[in-house]
Protein backbone atom coordinates (compact mmCIF):
# COMPACT_ATOMS: atom_id res chain seq x y z
CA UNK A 1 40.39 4.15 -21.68
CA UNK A 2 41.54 3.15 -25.12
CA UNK A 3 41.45 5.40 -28.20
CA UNK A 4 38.82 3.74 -29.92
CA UNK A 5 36.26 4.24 -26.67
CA UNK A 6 36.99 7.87 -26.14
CA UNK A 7 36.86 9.15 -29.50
CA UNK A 8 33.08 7.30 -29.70
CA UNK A 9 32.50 9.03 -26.08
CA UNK A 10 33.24 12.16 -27.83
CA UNK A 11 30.49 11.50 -30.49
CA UNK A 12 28.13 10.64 -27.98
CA UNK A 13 28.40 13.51 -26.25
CA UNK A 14 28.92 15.98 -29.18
CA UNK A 15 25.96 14.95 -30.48
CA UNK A 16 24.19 14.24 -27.26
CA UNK A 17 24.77 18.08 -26.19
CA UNK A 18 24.49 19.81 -29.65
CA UNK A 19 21.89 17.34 -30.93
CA UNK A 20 18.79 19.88 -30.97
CA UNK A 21 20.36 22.53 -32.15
CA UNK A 22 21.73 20.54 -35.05
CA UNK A 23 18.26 19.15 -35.66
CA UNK A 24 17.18 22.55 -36.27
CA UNK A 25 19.83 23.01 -38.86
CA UNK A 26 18.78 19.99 -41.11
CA UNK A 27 15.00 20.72 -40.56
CA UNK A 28 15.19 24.56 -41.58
CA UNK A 29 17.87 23.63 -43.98
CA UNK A 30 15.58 21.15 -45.90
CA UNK A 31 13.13 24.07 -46.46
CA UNK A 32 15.25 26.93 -47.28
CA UNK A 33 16.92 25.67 -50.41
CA UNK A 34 13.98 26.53 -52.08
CA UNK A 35 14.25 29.75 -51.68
CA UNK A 36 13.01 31.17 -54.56
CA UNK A 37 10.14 28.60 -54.75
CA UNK A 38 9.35 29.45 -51.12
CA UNK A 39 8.99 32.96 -52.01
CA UNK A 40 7.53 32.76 -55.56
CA UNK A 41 4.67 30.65 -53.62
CA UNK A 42 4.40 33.42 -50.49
CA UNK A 43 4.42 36.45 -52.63
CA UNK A 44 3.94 35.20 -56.29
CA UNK A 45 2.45 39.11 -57.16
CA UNK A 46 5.72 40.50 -55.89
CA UNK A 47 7.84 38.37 -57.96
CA UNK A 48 6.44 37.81 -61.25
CA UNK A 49 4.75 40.70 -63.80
CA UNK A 50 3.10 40.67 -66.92
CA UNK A 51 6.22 40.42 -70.00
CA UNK A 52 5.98 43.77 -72.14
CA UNK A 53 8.18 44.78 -75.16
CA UNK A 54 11.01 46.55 -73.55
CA UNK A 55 12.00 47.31 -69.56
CA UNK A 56 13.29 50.17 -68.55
CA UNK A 57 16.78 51.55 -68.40
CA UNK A 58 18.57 50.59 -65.06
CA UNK A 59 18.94 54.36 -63.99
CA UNK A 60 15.40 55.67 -64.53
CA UNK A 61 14.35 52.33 -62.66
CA UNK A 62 16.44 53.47 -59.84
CA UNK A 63 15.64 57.43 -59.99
CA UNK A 64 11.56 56.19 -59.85
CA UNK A 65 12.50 54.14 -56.80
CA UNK A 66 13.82 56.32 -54.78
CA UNK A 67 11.02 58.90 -55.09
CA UNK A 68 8.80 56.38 -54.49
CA UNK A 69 10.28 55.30 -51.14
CA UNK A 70 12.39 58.36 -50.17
CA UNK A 71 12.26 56.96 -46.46
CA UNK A 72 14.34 53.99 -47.39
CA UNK A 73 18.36 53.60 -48.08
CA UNK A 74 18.17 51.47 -51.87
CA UNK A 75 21.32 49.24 -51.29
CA UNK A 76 21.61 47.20 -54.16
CA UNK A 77 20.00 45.63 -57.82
CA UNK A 78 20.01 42.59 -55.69
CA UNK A 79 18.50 40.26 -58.22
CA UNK A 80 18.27 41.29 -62.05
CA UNK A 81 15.61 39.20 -64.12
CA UNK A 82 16.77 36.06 -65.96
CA UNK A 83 13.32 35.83 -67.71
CA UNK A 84 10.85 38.57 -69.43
CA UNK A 85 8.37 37.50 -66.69
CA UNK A 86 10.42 38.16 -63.54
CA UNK A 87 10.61 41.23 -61.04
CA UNK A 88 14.07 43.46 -59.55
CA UNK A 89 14.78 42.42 -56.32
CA UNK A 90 16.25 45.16 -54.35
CA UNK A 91 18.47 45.03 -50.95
CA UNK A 92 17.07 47.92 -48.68
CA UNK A 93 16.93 48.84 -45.37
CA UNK A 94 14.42 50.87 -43.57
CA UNK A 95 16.06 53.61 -40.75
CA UNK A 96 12.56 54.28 -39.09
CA UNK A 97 12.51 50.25 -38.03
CA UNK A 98 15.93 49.47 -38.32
CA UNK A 99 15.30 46.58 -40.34
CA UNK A 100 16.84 45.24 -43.67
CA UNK A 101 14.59 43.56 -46.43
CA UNK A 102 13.69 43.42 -50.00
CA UNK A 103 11.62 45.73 -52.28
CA UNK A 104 10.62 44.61 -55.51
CA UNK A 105 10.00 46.42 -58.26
CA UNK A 106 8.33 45.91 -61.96
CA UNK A 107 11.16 46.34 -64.73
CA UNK A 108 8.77 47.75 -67.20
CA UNK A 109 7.25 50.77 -65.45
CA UNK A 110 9.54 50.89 -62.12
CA UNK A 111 6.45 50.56 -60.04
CA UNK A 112 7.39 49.38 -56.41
CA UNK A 113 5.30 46.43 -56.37
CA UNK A 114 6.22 45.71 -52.60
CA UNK A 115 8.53 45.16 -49.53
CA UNK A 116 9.08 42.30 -47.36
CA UNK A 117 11.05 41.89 -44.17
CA UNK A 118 9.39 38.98 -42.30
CA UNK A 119 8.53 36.25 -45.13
CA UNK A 120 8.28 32.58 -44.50
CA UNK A 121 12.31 32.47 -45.97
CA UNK A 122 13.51 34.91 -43.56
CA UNK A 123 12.08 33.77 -40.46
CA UNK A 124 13.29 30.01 -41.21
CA UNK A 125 16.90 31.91 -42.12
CA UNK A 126 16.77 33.39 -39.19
CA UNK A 127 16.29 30.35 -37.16
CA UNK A 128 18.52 28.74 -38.84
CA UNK A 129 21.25 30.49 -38.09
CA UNK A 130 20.85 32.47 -34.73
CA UNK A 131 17.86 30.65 -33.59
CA UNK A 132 16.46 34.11 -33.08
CA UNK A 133 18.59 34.93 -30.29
CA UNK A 134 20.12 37.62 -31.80
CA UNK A 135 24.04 37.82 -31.55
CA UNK A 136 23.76 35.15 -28.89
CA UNK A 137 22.27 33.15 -31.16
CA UNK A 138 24.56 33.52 -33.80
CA UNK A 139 27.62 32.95 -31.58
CA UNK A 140 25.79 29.46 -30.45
CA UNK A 141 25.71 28.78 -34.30
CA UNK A 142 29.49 28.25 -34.50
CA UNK A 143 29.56 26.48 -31.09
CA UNK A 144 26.85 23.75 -32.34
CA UNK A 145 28.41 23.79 -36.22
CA UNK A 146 31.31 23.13 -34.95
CA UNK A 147 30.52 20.29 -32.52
CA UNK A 148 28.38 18.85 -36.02
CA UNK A 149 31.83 18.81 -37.18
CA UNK A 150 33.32 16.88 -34.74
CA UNK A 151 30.59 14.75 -34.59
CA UNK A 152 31.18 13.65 -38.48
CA UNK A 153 34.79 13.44 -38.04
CA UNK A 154 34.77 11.45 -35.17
CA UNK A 155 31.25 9.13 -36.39
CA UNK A 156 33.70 8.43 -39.28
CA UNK A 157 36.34 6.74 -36.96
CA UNK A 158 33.58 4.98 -34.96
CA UNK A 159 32.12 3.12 -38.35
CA UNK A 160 35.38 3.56 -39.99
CA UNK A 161 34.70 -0.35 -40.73
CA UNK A 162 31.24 -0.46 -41.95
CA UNK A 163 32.02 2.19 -44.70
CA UNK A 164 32.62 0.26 -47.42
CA UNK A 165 29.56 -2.83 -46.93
CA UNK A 166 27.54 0.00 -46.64
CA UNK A 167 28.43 1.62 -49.47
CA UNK A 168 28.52 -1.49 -51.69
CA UNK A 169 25.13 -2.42 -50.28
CA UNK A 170 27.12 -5.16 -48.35
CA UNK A 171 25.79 -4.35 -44.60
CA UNK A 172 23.38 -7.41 -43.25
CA UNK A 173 21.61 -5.41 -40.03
CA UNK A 174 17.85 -6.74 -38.66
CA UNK A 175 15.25 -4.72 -38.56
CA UNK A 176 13.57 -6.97 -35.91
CA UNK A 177 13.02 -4.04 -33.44
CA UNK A 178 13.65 -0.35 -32.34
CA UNK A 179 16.76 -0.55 -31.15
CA UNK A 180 18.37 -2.58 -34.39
CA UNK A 181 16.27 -0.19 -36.74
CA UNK A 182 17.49 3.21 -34.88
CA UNK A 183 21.49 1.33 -35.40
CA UNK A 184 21.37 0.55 -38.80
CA UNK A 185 19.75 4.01 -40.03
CA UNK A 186 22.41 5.82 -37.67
CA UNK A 187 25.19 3.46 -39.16
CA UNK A 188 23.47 3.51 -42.99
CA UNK A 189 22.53 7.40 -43.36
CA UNK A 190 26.02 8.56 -41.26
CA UNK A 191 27.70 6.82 -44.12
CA UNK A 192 25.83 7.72 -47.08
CA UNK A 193 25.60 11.40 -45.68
CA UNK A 194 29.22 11.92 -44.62
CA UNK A 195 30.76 13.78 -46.93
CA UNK A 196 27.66 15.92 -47.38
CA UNK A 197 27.55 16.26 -43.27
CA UNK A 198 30.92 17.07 -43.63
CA UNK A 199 30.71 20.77 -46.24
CA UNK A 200 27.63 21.48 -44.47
CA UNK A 201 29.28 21.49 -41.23
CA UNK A 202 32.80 22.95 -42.64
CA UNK A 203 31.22 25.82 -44.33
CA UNK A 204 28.49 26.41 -41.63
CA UNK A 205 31.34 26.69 -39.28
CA UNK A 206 33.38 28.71 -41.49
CA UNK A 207 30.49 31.54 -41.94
CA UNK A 208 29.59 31.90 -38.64
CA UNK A 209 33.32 31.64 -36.91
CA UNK A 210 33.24 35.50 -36.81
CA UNK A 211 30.71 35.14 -34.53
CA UNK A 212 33.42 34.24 -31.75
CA UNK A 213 35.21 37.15 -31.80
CA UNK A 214 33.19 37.77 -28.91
CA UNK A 215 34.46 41.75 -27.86
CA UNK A 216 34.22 42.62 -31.73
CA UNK A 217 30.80 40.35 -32.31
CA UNK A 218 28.96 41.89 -29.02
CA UNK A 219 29.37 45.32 -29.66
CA UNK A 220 25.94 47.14 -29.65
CA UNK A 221 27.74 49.79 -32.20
CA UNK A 222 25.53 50.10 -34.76
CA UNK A 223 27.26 50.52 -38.27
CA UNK A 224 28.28 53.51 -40.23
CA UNK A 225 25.56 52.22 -43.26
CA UNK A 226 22.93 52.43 -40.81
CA UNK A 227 23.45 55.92 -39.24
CA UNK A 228 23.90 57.91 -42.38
CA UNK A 229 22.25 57.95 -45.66
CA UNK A 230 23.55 56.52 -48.60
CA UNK A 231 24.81 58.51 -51.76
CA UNK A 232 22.94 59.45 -54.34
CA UNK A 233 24.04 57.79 -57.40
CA UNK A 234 25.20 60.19 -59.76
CA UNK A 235 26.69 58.66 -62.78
CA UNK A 236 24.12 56.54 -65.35
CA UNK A 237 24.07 52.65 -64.18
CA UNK A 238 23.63 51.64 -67.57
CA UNK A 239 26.88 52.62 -69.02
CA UNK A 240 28.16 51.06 -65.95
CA UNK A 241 26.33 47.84 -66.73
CA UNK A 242 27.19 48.24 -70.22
CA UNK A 243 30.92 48.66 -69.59
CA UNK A 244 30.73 45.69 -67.14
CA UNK A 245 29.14 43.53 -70.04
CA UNK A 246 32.23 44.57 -72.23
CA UNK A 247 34.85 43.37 -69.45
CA UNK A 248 33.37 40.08 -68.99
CA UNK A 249 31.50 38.84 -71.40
CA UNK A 250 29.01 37.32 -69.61
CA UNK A 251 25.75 38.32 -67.42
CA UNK A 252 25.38 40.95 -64.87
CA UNK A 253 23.85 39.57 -61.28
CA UNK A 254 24.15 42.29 -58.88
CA UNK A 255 24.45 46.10 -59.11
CA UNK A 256 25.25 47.46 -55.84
CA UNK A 257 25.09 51.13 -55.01
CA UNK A 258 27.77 53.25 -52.80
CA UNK A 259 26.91 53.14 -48.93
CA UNK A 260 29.53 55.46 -47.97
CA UNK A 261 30.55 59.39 -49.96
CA UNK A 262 33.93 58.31 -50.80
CA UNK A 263 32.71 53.85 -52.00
CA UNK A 264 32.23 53.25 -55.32
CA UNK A 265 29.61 51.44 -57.44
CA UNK A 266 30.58 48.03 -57.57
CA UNK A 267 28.97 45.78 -60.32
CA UNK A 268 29.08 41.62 -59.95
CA UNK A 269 29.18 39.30 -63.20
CA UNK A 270 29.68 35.77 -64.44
CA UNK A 271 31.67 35.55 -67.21
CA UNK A 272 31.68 32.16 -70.08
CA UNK A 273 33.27 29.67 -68.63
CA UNK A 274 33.53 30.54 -65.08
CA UNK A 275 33.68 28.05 -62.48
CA UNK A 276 30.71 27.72 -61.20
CA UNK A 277 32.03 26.72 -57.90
CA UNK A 278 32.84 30.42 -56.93
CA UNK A 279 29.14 31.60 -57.48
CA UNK A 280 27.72 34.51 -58.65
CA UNK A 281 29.83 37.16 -56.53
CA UNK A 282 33.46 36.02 -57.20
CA UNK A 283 33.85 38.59 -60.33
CA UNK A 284 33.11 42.48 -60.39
CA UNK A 285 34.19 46.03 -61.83
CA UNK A 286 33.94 48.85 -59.42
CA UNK A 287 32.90 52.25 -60.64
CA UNK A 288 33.65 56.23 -59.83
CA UNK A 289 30.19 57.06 -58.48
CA UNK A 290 30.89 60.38 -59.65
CA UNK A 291 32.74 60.22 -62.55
CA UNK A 292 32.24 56.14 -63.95
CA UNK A 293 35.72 55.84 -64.29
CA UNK A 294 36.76 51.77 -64.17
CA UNK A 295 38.23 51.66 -60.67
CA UNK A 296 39.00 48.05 -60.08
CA UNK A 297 38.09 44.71 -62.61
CA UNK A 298 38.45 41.70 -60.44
CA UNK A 299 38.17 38.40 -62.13
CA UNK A 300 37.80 34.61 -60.88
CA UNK A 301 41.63 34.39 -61.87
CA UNK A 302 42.13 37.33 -59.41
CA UNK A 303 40.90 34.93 -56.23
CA UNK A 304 43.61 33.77 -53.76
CA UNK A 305 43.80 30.03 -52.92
CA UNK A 306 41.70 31.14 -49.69
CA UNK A 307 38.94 33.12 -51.51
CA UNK A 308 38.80 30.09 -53.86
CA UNK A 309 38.38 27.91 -50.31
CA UNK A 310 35.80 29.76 -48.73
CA UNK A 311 33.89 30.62 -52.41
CA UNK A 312 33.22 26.97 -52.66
CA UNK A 313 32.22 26.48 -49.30
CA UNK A 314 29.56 29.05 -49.87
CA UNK A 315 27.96 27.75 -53.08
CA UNK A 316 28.22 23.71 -51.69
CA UNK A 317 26.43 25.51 -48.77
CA UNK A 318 23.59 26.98 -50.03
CA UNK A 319 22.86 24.39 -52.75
CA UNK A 320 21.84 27.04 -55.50
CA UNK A 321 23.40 25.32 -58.31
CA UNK A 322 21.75 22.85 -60.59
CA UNK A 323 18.70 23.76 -60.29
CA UNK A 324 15.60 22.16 -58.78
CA UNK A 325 17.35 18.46 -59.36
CA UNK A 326 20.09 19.79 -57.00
CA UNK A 327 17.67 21.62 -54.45
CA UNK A 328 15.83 18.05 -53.78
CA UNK A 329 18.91 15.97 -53.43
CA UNK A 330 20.14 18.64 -50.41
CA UNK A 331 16.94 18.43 -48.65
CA UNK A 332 16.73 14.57 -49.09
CA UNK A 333 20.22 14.79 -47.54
CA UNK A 334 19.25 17.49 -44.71
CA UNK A 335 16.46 15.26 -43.93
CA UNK A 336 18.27 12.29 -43.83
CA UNK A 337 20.95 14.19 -40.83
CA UNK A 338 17.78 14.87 -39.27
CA UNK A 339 17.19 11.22 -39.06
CA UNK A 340 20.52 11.02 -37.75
CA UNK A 341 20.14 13.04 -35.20
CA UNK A 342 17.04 11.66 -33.79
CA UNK A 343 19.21 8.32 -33.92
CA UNK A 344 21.76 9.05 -32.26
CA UNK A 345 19.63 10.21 -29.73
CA UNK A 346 18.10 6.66 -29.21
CA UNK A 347 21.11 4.92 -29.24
CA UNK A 348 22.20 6.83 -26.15
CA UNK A 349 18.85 6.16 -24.81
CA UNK A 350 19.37 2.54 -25.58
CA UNK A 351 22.97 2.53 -24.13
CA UNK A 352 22.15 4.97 -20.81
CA UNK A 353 18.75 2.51 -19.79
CA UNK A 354 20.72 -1.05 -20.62
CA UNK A 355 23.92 0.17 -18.40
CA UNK A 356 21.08 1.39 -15.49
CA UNK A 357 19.73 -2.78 -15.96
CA UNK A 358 23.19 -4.01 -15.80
CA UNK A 359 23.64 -1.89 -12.73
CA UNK A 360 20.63 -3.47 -11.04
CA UNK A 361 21.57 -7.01 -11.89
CA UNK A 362 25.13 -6.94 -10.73
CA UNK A 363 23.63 -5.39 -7.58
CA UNK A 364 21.01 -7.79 -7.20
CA UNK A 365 23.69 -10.40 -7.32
CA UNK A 366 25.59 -9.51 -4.78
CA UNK A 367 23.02 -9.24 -2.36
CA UNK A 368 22.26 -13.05 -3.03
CA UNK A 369 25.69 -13.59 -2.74
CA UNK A 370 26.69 -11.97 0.36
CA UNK A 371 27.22 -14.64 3.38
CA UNK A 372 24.16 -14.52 5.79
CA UNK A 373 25.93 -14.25 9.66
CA UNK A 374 23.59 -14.52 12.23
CA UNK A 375 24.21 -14.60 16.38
CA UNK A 376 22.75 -17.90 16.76
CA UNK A 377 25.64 -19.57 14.55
């Protein structure tokens, strides 16, 4: 078999055996890159408040939380407000369910407006990336991204010769039937898509590869965070803030609280002029929680070349740059591999029912052919 047939047998079947599950990814994908529009929409009361003159300091916010919901463990300032009209959104997890979610909370009184754990975003998340099957599901994640990424790399050898008519609007196909229409969007959207296909796939892989470190990954163990309580922060989270505002000059995005006695606050921020291909998490000061003393400043600069890799692959992931412009163009483009998919599918169709008529003609031909002996001759 030469090259060029097995490496399009390999597509086939890569996509032929992964092809659902990677439908799933572009579907769910299409719809949770608006996040926050999917949850300003479900739980517009939890997210947005009436604007008043002043909010409250980040430490009495937190100190009126956790009397309001001593049950919980408060993780994190997940998200701080950008505008006068928007809520905190806080990481927590709850140790009588043993589930992790979001509490929201209104900056100018420190009223808990809310939790959720099970919102229209998490349950697409979910599927999107364990297919709720738990662990299982998660491992089959980096199976199935990775056989999306063969199934790029090797599509781009099979039509290694239609990529530049297609891209120069040069490609003649018909459209006379099924079959031509299902070959020319395959051929059309694979080429247009590819490099898109290809950092979806890449950094899908990459984020769930730790999923195959199957003794580690399987372990029912559950972790230290979610056995004990966390610390009480001691020291005031607005000098903290305040000090982290001095280092870098920019905006504060996360404040996340000690899990562990001995861990320390650590604070996230963007500062001018940072590349906003490492996101929003690449820069941060960590804090004494005791004491406040400045225990580690670590700046974009401070990012190896593989933290710089894998930073990138995060924020081309999840498409929350640009805005709304950016958000439409990556569902346009999830859609359009879900087309794909449902292509590729067809064409094997096609290919599996015209090799099954070729099959009955040859045989039908040789049983016209054969030489008729008979006793009487």
């Amino acid at each position: 078999m030469k090259l060029a047939r097995r490496i399009f047998a390999l597509h086939s079947w890569l996509g032929l055996i992964a092809g659902l599950f990677i439908l799933v990814f572009f579907l769910t994908g299409s719809i949770i890159v608006f996040r926050e529009e999917l949850n300003l929409w479900e739980h517009p009361h939890l997210l947005r408040v009436a604007p008043k003159a002043q909010r409250l300091p980040y430490q009495t916010i937190y100190e009126r939380v956790s009397i309001q919901v001593a049950d919980t463990y408060l993780y994190s300032f997940r998200r701080l407000p950008k505008t006068p009209g928007e809520t905190i959104e806080m990481r927590i997890y709850e140790p009588s369910t043993g589930r992790y979610g979001l509490l929201y909370v209104n900056p100018y009184n420190g009223e808990v407006l809310g939790k959720t754990f099970d919102s229209l975003y998490d349950i697409l998340l979910t599927i999107h990336y364990e297919f709720y099957l738990g662990k299982f599901g998660e491992f089959l994640a980096a199976i199935f991204a990775l056989a999306l990424l063969g199934s790029v790399i090797t599509g781009l050898y099979v039509y290694r010769k239609s990529l530049l008519k297609v891209l120069l609007f040069q490609f003649n196909g018909k459209w006379t039937n099924w079959r031509t229409i299902s070959s020319n969007l395959h051929r059309i959207m694979g080429v247009w898509g590819l490099l898109f296909n290809l950092i979806l796939a890449l950094s899908g892989f990459w984020m769930m590869k730790y999923a195959l470190e199957v003794r580690t990954h399987f372990s029912s163990k559950p972790t230290v965070e979610e056995t004990q309580a966390p610390p009480v922060v001691r020291v005031n989270l607005d000098k903290l803030v305040q000090q982290t505002l001095t280092l870098f000059g920019g905006r504060v995005n996360n404040v996340s609280f000690p899990r562990q006695e001995d861990a320390p606050v650590r604070i996230y921020a963007t500062s001018p002029g940072q590349n906003w291909l490492y996101g929003e998490y690449s820069s941060y000061a960590e804090f004494d929680q005791q004491t406040g003393a400045v225990k580690t400043v670590f700046r974009e600069r401070d990012l190896s070349n593989l933290e710089r890799f894998e930073y990138t692959l995060y924020t081309l992931h999840f498409g929350q740059y640009g805005g709304l412009p950016i958000k439409i163009l990556y569902a346009f483009m999830s859609l359009s591999g879900a087309v794909l998919t449902v292509t590729g599918f067809l064409l094997w169709y096609r290919r599996k029912k015209f090799r099954k008529q070729t099959t009955l003609i040859r045989t039908s031909d040789k049983d016209r052919l054969r030489p008729s002996y008979s006793l009487k001759h």
